[in-house]
PDB file of N, CA and C in Angstrom:
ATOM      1  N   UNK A   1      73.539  74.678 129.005  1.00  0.00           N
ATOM      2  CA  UNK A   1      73.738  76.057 129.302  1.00  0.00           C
ATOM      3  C   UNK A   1      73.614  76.845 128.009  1.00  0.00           C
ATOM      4  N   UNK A   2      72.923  77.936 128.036  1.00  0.00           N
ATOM      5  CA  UNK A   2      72.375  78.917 127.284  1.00  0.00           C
ATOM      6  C   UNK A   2      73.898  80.035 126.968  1.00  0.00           C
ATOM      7  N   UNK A   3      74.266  80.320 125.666  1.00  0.00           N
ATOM      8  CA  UNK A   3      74.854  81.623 125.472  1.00  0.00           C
ATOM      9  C   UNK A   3      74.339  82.508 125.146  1.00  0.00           C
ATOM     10  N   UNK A   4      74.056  83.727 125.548  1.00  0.00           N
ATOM     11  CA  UNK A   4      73.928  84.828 124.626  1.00  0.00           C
ATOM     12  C   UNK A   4      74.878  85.509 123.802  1.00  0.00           C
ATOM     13  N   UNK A   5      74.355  85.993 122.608  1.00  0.00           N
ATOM     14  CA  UNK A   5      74.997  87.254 122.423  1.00  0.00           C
ATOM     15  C   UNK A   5      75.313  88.223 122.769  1.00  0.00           C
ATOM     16  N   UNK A   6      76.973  88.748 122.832  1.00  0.00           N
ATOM     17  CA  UNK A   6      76.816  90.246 123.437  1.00  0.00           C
ATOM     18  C   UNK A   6      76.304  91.100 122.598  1.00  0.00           C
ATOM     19  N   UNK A   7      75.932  91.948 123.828  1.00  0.00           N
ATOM     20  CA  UNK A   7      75.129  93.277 123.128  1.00  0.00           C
ATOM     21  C   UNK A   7      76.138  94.301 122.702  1.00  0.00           C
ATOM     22  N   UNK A   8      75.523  94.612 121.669  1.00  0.00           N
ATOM     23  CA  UNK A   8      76.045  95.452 120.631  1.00  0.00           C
ATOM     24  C   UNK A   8      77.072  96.330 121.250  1.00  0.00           C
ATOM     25  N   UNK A   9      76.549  97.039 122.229  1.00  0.00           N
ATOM     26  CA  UNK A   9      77.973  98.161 123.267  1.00  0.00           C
ATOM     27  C   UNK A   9      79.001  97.441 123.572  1.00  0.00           C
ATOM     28  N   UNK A  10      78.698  96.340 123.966  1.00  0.00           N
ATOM     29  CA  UNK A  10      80.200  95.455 124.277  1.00  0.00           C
ATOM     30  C   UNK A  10      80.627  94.871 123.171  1.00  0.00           C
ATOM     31  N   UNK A  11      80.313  94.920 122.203  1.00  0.00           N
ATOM     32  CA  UNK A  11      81.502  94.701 120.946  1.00  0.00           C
ATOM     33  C   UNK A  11      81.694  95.826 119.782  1.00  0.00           C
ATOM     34  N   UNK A  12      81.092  96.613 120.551  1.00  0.00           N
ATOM     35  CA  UNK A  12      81.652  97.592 120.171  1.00  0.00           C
ATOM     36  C   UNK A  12      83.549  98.610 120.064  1.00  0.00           C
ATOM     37  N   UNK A  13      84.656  98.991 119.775  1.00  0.00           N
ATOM     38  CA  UNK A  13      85.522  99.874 119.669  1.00  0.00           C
ATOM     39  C   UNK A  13      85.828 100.967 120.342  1.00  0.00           C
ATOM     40  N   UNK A  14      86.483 100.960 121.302  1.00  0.00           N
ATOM     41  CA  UNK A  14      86.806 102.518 121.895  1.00  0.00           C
ATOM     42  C   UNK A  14      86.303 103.912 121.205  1.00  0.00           C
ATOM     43  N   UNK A  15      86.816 103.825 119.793  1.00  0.00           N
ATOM     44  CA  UNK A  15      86.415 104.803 118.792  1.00  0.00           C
ATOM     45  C   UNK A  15      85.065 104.748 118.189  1.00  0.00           C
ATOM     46  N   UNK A  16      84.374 103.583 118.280  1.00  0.00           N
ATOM     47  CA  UNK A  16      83.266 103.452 117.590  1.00  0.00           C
ATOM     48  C   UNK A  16      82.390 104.557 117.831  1.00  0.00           C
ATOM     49  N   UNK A  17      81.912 105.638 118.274  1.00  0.00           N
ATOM     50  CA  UNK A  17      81.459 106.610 118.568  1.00  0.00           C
ATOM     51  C   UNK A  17      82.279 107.696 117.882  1.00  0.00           C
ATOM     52  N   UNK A  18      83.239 107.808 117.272  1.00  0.00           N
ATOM     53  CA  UNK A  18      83.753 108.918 116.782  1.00  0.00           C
ATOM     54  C   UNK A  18      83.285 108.977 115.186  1.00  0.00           C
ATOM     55  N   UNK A  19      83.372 110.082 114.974  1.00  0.00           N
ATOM     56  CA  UNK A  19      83.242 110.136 113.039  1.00  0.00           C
ATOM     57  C   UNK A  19      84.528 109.427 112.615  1.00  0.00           C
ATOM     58  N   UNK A  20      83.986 109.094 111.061  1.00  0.00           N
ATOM     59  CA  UNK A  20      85.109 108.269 110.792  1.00  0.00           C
ATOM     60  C   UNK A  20      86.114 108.754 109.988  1.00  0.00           C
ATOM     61  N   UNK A  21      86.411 110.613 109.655  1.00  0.00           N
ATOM     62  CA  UNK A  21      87.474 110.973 109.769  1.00  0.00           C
ATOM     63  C   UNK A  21      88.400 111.034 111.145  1.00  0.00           C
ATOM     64  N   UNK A  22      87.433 111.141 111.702  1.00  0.00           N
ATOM     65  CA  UNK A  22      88.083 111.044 113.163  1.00  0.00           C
ATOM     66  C   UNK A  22      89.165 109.505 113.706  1.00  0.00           C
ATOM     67  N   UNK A  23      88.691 108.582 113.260  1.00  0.00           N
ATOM     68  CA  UNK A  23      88.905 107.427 113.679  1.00  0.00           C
ATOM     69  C   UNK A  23      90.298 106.845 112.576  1.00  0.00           C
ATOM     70  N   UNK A  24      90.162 107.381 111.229  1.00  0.00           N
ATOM     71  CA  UNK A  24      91.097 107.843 110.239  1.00  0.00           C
ATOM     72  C   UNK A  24      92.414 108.248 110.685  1.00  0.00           C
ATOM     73  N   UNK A  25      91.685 109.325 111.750  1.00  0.00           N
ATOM     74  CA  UNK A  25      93.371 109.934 112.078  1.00  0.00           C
ATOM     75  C   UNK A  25      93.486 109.645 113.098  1.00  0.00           C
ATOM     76  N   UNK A  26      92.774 108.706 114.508  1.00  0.00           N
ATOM     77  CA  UNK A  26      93.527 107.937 115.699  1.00  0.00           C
ATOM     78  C   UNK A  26      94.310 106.487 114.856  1.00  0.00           C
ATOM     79  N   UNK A  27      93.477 106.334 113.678  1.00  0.00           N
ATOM     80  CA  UNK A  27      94.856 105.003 113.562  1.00  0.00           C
ATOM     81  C   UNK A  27      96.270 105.660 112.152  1.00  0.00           C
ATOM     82  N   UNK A  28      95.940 106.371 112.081  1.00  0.00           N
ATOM     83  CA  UNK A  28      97.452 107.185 111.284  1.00  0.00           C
ATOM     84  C   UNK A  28      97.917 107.559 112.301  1.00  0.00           C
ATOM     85  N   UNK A  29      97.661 108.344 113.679  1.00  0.00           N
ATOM     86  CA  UNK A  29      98.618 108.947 114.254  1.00  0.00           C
ATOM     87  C   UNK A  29      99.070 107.385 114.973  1.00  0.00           C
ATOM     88  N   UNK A  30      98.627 106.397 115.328  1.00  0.00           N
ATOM     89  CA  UNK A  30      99.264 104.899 115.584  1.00  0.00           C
ATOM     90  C   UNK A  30     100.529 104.698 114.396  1.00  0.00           C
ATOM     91  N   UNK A  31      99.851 104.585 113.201  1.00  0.00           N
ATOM     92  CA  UNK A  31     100.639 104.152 111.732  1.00  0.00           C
ATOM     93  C   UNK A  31     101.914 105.251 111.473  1.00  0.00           C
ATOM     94  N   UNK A  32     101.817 106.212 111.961  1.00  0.00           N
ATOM     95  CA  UNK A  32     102.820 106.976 111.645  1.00  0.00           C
ATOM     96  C   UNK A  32     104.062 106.741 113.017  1.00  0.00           C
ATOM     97  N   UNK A  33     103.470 106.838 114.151  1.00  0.00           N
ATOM     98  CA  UNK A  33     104.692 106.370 115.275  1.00  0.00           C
ATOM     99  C   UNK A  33     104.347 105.511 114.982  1.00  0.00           C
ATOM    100  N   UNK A  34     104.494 103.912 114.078  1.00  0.00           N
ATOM    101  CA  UNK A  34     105.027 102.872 113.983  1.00  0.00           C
ATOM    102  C   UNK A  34     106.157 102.964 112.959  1.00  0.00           C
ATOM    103  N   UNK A  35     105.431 103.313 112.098  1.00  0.00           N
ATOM    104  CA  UNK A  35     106.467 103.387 111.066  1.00  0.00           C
ATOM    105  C   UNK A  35     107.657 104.583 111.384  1.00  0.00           C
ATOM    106  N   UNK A  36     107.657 105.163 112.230  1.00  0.00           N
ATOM    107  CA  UNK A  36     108.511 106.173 113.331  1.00  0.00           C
ATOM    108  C   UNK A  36     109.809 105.483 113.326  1.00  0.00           C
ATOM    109  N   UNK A  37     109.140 104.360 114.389  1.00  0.00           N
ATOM    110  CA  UNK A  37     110.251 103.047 114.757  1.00  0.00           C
ATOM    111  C   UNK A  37     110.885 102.167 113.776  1.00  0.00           C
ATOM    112  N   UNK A  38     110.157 101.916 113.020  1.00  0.00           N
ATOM    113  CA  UNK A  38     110.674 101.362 112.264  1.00  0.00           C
ATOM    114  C   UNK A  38     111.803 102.282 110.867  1.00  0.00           C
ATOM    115  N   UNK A  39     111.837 103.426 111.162  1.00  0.00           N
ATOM    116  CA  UNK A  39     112.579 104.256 110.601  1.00  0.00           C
ATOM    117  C   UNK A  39     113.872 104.246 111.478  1.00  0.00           C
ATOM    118  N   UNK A  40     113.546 104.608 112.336  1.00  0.00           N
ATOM    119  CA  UNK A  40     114.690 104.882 113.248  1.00  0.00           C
ATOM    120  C   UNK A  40     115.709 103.113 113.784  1.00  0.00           C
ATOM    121  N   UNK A  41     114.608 102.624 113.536  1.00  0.00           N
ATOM    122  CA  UNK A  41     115.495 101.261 114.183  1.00  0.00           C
ATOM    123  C   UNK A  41     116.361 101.058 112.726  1.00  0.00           C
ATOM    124  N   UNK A  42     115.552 101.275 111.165  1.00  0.00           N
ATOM    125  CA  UNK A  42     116.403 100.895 110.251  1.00  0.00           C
ATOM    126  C   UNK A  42     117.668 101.824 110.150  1.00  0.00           C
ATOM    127  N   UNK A  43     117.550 102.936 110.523  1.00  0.00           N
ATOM    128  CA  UNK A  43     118.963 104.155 110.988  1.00  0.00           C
ATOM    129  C   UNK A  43     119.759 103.692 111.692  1.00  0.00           C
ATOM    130  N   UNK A  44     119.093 103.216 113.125  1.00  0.00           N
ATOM    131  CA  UNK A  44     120.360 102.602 114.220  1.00  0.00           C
ATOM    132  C   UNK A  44     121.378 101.626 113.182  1.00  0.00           C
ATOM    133  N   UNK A  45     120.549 100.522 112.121  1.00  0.00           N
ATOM    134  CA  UNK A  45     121.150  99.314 111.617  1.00  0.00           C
ATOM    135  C   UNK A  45     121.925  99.739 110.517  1.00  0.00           C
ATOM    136  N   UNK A  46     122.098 100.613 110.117  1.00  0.00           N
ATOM    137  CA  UNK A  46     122.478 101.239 108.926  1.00  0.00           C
ATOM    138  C   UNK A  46     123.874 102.565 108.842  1.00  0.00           C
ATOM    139  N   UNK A  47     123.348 102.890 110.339  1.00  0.00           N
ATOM    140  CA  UNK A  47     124.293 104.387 110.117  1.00  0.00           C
ATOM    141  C   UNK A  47     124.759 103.938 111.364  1.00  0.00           C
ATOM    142  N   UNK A  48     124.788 102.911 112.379  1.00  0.00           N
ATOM    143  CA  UNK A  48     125.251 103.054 114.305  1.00  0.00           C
ATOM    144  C   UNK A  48     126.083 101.287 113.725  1.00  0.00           C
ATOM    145  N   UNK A  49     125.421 100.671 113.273  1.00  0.00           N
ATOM    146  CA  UNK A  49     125.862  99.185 113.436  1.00  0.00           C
ATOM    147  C   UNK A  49     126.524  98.754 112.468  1.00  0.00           C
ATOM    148  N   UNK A  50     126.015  99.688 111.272  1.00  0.00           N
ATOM    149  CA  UNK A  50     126.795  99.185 109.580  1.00  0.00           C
ATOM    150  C   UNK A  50     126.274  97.728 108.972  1.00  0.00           C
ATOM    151  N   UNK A  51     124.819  97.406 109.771  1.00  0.00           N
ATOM    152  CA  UNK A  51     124.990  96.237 109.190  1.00  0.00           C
ATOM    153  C   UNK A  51     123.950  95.829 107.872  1.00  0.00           C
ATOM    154  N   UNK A  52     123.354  96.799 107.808  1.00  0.00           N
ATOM    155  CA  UNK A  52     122.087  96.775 106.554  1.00  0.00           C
ATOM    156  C   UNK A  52     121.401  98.212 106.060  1.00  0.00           C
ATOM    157  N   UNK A  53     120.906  98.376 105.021  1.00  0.00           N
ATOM    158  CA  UNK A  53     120.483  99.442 104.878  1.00  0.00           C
ATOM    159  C   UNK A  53     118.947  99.616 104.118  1.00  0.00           C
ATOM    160  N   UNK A  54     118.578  97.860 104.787  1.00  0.00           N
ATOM    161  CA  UNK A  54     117.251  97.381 104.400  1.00  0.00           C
ATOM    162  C   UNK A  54     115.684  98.271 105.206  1.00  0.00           C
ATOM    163  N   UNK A  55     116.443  97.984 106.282  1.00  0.00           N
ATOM    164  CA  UNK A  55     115.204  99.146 107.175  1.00  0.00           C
ATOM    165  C   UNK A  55     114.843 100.789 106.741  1.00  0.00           C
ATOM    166  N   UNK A  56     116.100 101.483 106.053  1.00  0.00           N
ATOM    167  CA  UNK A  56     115.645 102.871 105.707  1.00  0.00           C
ATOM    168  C   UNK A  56     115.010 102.439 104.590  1.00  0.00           C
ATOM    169  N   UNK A  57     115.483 101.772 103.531  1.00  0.00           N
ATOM    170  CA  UNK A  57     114.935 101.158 102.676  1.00  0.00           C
ATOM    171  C   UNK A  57     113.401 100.703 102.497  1.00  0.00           C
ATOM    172  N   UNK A  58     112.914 100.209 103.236  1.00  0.00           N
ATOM    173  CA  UNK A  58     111.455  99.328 103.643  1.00  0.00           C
ATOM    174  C   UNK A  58     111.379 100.989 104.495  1.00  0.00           C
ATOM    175  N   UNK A  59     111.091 101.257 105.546  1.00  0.00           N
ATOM    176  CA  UNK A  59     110.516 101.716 105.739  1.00  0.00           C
ATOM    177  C   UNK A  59     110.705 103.186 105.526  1.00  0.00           C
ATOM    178  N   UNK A  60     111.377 103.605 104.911  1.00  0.00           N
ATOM    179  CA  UNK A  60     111.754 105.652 104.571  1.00  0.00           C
ATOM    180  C   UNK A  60     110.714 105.734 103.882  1.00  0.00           C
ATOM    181  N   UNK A  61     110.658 104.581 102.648  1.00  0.00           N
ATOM    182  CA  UNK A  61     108.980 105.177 102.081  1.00  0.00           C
ATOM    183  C   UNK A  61     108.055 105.873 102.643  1.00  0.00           C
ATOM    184  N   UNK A  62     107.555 103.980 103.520  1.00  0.00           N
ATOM    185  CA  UNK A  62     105.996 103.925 104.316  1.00  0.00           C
ATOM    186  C   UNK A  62     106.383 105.278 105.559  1.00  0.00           C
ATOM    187  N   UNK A  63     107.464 105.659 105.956  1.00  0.00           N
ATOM    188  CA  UNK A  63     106.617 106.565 106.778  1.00  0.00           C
ATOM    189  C   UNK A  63     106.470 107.842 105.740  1.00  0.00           C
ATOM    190  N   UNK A  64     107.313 107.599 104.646  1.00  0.00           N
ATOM    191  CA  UNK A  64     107.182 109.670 104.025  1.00  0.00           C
ATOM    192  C   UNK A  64     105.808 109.778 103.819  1.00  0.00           C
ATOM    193  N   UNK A  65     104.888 107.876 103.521  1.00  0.00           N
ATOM    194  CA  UNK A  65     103.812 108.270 103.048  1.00  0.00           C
ATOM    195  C   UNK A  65     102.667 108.477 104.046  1.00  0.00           C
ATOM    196  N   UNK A  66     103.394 107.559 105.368  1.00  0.00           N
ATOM    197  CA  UNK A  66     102.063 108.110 106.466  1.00  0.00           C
ATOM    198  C   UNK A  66     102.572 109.027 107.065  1.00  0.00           C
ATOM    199  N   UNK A  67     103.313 110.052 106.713  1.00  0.00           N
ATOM    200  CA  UNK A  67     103.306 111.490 107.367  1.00  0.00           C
ATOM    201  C   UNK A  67     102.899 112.531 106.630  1.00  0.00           C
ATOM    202  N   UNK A  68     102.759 112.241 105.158  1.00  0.00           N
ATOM    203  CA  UNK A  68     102.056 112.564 104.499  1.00  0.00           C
ATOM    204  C   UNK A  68     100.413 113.221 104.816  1.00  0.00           C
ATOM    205  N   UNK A  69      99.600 111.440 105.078  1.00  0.00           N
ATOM    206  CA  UNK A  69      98.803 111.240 104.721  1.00  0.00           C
ATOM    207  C   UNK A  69      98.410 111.453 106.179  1.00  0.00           C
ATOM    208  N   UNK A  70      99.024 111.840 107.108  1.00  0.00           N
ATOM    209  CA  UNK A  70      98.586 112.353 108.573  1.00  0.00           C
ATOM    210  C   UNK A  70      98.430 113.219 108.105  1.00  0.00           C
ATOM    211  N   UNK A  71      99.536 114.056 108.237  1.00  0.00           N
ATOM    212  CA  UNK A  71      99.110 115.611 107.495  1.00  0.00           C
ATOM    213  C   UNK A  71      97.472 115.676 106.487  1.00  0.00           C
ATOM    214  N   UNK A  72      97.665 115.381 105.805  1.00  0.00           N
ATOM    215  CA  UNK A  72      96.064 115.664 105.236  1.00  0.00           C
ATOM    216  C   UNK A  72      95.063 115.125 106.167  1.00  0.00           C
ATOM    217  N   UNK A  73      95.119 113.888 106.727  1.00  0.00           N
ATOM    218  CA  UNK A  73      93.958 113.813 107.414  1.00  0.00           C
ATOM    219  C   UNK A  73      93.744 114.938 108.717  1.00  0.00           C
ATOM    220  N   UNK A  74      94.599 115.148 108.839  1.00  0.00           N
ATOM    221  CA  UNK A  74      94.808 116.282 109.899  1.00  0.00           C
ATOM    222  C   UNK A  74      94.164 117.426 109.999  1.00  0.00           C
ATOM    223  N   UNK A  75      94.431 117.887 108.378  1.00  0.00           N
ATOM    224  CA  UNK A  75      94.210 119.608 107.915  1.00  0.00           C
ATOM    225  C   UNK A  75      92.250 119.238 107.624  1.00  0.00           C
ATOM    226  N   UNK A  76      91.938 117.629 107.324  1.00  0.00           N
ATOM    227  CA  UNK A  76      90.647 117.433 107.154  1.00  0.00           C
ATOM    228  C   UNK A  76      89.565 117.784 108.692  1.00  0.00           C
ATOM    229  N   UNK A  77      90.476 116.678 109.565  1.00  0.00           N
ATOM    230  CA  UNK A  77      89.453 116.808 110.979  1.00  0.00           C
ATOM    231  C   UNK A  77      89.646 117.954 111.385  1.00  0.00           C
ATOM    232  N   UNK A  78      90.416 118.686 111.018  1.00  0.00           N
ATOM    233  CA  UNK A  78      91.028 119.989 111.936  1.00  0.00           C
ATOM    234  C   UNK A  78      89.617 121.209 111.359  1.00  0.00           C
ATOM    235  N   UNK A  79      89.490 121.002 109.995  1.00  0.00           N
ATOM    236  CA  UNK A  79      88.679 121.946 109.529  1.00  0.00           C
ATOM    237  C   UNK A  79      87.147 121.355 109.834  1.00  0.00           C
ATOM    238  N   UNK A  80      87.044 120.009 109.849  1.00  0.00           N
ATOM    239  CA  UNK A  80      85.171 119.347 110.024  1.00  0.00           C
ATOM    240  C   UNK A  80      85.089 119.682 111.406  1.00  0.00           C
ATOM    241  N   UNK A  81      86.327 120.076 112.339  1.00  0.00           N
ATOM    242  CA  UNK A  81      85.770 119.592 113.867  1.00  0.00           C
ATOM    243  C   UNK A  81      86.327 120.879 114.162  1.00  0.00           C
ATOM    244  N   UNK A  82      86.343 122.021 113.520  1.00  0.00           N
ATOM    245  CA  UNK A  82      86.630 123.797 113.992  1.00  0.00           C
ATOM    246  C   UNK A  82      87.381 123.731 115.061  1.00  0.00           C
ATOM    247  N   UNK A  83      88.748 123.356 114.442  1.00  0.00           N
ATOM    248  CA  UNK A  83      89.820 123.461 115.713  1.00  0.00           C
ATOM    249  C   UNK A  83      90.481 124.782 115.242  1.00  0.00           C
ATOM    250  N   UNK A  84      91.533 125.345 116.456  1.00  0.00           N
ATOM    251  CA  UNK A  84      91.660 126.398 116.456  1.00  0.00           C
ATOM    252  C   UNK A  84      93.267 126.221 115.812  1.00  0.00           C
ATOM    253  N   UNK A  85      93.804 127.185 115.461  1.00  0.00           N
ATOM    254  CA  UNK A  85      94.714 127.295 114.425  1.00  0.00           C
ATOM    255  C   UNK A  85      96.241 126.526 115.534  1.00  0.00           C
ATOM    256  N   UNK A  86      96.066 126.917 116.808  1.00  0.00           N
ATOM    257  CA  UNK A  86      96.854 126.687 117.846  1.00  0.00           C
ATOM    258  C   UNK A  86      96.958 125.100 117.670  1.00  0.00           C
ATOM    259  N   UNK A  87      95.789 124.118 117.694  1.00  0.00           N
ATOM    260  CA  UNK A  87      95.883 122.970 117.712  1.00  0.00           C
ATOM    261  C   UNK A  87      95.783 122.408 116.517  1.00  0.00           C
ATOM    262  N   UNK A  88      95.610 122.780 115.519  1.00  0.00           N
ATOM    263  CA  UNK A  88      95.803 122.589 114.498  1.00  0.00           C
ATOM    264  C   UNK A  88      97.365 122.704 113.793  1.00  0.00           C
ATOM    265  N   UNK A  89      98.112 123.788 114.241  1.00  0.00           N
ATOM    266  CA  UNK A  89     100.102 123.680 114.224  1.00  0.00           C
ATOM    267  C   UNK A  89     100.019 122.570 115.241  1.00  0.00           C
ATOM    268  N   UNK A  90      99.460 122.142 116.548  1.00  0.00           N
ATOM    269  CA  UNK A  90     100.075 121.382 117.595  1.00  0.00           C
ATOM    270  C   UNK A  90      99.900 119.929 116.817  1.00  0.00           C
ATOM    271  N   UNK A  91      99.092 119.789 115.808  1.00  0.00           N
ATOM    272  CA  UNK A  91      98.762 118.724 115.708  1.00  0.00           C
ATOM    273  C   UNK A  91      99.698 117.998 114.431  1.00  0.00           C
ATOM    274  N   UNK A  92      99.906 119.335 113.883  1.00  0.00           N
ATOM    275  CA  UNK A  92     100.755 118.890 112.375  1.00  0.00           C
ATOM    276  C   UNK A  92     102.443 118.631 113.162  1.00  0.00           C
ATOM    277  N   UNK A  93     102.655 119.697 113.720  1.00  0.00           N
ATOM    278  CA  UNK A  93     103.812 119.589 114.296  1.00  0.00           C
ATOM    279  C   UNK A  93     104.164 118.249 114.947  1.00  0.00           C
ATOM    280  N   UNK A  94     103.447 117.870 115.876  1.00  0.00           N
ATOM    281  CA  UNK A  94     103.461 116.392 116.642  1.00  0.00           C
ATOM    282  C   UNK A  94     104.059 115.095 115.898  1.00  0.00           C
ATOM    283  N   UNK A  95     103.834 115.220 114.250  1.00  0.00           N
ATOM    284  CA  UNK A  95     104.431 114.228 113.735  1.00  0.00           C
ATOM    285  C   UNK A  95     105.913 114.261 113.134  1.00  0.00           C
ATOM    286  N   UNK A  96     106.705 115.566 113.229  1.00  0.00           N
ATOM    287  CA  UNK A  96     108.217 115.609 113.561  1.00  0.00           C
ATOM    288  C   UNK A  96     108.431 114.978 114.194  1.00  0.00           C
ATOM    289  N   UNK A  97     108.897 114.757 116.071  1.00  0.00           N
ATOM    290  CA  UNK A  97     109.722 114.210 116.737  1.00  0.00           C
ATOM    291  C   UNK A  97     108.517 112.880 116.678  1.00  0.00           C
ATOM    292  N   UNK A  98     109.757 111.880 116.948  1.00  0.00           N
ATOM    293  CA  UNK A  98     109.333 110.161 116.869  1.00  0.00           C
ATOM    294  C   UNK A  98     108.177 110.018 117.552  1.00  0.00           C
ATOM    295  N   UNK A  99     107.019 109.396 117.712  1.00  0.00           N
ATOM    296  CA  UNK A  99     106.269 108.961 118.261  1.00  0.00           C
ATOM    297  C   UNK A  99     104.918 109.658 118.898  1.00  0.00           C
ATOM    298  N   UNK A 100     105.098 111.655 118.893  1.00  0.00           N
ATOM    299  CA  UNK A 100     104.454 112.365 119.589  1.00  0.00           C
ATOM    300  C   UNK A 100     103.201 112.061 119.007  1.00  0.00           C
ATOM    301  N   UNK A 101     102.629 111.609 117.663  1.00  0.00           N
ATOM    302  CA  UNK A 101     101.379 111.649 117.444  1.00  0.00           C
ATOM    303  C   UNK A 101     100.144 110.723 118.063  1.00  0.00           C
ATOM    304  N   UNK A 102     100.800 109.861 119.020  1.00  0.00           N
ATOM    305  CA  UNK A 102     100.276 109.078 119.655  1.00  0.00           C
ATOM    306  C   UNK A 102      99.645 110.079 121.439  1.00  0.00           C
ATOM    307  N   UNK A 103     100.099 110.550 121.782  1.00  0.00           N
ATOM    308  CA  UNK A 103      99.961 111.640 122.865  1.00  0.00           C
ATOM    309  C   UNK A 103      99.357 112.517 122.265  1.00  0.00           C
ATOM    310  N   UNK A 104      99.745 113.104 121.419  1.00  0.00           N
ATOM    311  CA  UNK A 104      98.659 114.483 120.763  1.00  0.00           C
ATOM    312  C   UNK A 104      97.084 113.401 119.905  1.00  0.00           C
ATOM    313  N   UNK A 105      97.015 112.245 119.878  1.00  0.00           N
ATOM    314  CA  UNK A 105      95.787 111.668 119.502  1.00  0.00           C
ATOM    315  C   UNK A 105      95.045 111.283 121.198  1.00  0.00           C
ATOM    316  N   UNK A 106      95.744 110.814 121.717  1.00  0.00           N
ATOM    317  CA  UNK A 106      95.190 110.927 123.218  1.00  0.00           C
ATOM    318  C   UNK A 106      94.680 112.161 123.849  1.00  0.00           C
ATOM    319  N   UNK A 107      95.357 112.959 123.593  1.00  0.00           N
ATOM    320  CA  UNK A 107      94.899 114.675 124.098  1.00  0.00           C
ATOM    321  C   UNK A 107      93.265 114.821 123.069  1.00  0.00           C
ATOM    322  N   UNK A 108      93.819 114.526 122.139  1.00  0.00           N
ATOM    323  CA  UNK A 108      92.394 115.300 121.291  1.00  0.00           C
ATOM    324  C   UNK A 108      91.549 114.467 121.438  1.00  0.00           C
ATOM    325  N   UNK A 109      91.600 113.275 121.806  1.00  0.00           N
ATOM    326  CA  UNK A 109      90.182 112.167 122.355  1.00  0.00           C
ATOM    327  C   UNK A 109      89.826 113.028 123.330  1.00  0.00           C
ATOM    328  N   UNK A 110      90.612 112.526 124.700  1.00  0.00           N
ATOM    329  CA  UNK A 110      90.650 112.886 125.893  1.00  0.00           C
ATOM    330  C   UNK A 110      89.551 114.777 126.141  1.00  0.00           C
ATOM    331  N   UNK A 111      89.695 115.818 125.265  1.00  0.00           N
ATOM    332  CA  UNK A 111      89.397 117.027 125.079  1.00  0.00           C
ATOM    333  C   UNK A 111      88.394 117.386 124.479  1.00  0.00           C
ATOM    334  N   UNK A 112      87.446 116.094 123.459  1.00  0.00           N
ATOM    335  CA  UNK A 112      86.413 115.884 122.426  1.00  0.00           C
ATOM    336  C   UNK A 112      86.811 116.822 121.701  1.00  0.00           C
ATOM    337  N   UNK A 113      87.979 117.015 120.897  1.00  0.00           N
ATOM    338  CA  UNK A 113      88.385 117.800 119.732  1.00  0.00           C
ATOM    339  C   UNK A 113      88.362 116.660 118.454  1.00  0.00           C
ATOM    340  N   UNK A 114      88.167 114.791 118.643  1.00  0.00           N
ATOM    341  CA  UNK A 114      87.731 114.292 117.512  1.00  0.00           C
ATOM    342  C   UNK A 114      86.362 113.845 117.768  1.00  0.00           C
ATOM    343  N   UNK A 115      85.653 114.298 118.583  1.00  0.00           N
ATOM    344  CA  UNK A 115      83.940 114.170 118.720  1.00  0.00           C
ATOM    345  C   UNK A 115      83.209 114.859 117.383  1.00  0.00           C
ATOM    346  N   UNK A 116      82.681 113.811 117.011  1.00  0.00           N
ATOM    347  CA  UNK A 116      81.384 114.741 115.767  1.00  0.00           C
ATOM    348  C   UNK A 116      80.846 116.528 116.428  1.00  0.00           C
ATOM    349  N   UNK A 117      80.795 117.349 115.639  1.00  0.00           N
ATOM    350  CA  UNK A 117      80.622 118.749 116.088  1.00  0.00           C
ATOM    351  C   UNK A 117      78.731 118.432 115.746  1.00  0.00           C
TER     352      UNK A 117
END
């Protein structure tokens, strides 16, 4: 029995069609609600349980730096892909409360607001 190779579309990425600032900021807005959780779970262990204060520790950094670095990639696609000032606050804002940047990266797929212009 014969295998082929798959063709190129099928190993292809959900995102593989997007620019790759675009694709930049669907996996920061992932990296930032992870490191979300992992903020908040090191809070529960630290300030609710008393039992370590390793988790704010490890992760207070990594998220100051991927909320950071959302933010800029943000203010980048926001300006290459002429979003409007409305979704552009919706988008910076989203990475305050825990996890929203994952829903506001679904919306802007979902809307082709990270489609190449």
């Amino acid at each position: 029995m014969t295998q082929t190779a798959p063709s190129p579309a099928a190993t292809r990425t959900p995102f593989a069609h997007l620019p790759a600032t675009s694709r930049a900021y669907v996996a920061l807005a992932l990296v930032e609600a992870v490191t979300w959780a992992g903020l908040l779970i090191g809070m529960l262990m630290e300030h609710v349980l008393h039992v370590t204060e390793l988790g704010v520790t490890i992760f207070g950094p990594i998220h100051g730096i991927a909320f950071m670095v959302y933010g800029l990639v943000t203010l980048i696609v926001a300006y290459q892909r002429k979003w409007s000032l409305w979704v552009l606050l919706a988008a910076l804002i989203a990475a305050v409360p825990p996890f929203t940047t994952v829903p506001m990266e679904m919306w802007l797929r979902k809307t082709g607001r990270l489609d190449a212009v």
